[in-house]
Protein backbone atom coordinates (compact mmCIF):
# COMPACT_ATOMS: atom_id res chain seq x y z
CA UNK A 1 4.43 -27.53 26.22
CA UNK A 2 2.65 -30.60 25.44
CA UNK A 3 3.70 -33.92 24.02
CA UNK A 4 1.65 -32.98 20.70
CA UNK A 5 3.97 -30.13 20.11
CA UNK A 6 7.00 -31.67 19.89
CA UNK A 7 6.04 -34.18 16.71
CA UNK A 8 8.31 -33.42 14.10
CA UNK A 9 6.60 -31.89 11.31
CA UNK A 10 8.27 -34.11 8.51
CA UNK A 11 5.47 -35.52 7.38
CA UNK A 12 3.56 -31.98 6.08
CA UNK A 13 4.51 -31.19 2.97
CA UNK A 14 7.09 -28.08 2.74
CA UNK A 15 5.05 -24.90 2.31
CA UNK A 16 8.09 -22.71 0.92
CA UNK A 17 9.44 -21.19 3.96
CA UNK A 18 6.21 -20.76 5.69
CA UNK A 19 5.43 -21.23 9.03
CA UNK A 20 1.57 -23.31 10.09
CA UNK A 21 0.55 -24.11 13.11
CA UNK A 22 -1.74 -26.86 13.98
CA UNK A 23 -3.23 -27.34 17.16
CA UNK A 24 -2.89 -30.59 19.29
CA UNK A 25 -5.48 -33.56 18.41
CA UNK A 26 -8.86 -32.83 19.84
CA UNK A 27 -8.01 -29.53 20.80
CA UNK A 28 -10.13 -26.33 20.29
CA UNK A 29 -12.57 -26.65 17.02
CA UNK A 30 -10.11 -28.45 14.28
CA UNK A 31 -10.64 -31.58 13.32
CA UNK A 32 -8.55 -34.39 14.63
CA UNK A 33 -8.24 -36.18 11.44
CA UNK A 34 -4.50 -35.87 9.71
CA UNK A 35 -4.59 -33.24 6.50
CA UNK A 36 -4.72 -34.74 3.41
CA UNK A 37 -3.24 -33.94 -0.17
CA UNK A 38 -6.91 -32.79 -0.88
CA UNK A 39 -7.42 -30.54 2.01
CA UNK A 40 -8.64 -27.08 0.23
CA UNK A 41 -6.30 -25.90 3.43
CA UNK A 42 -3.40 -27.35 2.94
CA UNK A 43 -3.12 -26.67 -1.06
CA UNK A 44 0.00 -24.59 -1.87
CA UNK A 45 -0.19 -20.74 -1.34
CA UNK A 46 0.50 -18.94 -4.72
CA UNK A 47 3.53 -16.73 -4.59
CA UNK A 48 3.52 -12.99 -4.37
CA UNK A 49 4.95 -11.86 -7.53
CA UNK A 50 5.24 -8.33 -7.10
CA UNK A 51 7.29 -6.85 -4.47
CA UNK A 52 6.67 -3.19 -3.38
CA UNK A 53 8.46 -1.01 -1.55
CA UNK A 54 6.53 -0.55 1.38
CA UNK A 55 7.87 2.75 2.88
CA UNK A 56 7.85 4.84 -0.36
CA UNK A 57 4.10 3.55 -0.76
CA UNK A 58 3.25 4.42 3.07
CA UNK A 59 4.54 8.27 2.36
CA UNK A 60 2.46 8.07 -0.79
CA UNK A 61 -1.18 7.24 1.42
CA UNK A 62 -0.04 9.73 3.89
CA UNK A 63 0.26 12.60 1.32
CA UNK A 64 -2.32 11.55 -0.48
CA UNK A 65 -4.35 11.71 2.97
CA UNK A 66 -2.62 15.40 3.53
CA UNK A 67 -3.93 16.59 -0.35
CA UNK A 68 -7.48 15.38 0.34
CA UNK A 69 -7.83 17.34 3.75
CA UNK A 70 -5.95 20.59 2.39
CA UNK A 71 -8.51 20.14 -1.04
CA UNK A 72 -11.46 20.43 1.32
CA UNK A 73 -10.41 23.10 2.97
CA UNK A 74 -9.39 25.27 -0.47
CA UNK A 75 -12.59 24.10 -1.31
CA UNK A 76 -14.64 24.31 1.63
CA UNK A 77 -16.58 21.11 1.02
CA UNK A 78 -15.96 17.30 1.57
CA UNK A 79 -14.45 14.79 -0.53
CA UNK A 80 -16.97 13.32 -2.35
CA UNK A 81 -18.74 16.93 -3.40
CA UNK A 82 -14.95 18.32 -4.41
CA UNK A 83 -14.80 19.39 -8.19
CA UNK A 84 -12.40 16.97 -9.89
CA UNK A 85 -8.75 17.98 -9.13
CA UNK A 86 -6.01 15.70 -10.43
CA UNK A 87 -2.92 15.97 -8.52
CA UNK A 88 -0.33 13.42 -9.78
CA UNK A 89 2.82 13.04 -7.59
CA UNK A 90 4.32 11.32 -10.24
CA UNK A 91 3.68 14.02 -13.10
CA UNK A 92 5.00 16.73 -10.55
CA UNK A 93 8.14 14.35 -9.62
CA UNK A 94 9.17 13.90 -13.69
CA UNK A 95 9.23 17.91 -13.75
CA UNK A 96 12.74 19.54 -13.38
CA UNK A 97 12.13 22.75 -11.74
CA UNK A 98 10.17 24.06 -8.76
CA UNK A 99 8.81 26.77 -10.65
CA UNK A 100 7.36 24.42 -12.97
CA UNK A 101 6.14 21.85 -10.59
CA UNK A 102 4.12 25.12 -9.19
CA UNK A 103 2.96 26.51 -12.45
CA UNK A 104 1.34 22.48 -12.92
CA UNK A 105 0.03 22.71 -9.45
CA UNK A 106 -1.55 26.05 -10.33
CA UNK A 107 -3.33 24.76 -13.16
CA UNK A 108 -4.85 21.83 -11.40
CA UNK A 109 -5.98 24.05 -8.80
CA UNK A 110 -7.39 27.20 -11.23
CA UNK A 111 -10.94 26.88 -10.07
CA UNK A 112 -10.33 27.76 -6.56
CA UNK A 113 -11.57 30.58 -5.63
CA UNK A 114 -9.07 30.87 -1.91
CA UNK A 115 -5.73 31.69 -2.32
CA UNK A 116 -3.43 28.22 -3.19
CA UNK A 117 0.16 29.91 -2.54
CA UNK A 118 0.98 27.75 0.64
CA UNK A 119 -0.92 25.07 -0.13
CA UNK A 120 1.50 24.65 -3.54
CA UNK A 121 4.76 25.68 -1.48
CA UNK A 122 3.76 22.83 1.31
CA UNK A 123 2.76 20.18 -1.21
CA UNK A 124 6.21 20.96 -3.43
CA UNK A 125 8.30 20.89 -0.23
CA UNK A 126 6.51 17.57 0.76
CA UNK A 127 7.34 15.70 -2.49
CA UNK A 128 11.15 17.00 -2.15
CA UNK A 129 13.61 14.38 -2.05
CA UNK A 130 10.52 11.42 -2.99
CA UNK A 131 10.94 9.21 -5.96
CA UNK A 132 8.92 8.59 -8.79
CA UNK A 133 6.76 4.96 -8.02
CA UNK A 134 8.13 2.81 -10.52
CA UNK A 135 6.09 -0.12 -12.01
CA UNK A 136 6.08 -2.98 -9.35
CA UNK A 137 8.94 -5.41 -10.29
CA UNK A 138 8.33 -9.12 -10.99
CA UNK A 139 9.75 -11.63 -9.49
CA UNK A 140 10.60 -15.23 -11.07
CA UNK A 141 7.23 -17.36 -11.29
């Protein structure tokens, strides 16, 4: 460790919990001037104001991923030449019943000409037990 290390940081301005590192005087590229008030660097991160809830979002991408392929393959064709197919996870997750979340899922899928049976029951055993994404809560600015 070297003696530049262990300077107390005191003098840099608190930066609301976050952690910066600065590398020892004439070290590497920085500059071995102190940072100034002025610094475009140094100027105070803005908060993140929404907070999200990561894993919920993570399934979404991943079954939004899983739709896309299975689409293709009902369709036999890639993403961008697929005939417009709204599939809303929320829509299906305000429904009540299975049979109706399949009738909806039918509809969106009535111009395909393969069969859609499994691809519904897969898709409606996939969003079991998810939650509807509610709007992003705010947090105190």
């Amino acid at each position: 460790m070297s003696a530049a290390s262990t300077e107390p940081s005191a003098a840099l301005p608190s930066a609301a919990g976050r952690v910066f590192f600065q590398p020892a005087a004439g070290v590497g590229c920085a500059p071995s001037a102190p940072i100034t008030r002025d610094d475009p660097v140094q100027k105070k991160q803005g908060k993140v104001t929404v907070k999200y809830d990561r894993k919920e979002l993570r399934k979404r991408l991943v079954l939004e991923e899983w739709i896309i392929e299975q689409l293709s393959d009902l369709y036999d064709c890639e993403e961008e030449e697929m005939p417009e197919v709204e599939i809303d996870i929320d829509d299906l997750l305000e429904v009540n019943g299975e049979d109706e979340r399949a009738s909806k899922l039918q509809e969106s899928l009535i111009d395909c000409y393969k069969p859609t049976e499994d691809f519904v029951r897969e898709l409606l055993g996939r969003i079991r037990g998810m939650r509807k994404l509610s709007a992003p809560t705010k947090k105190g600015l």
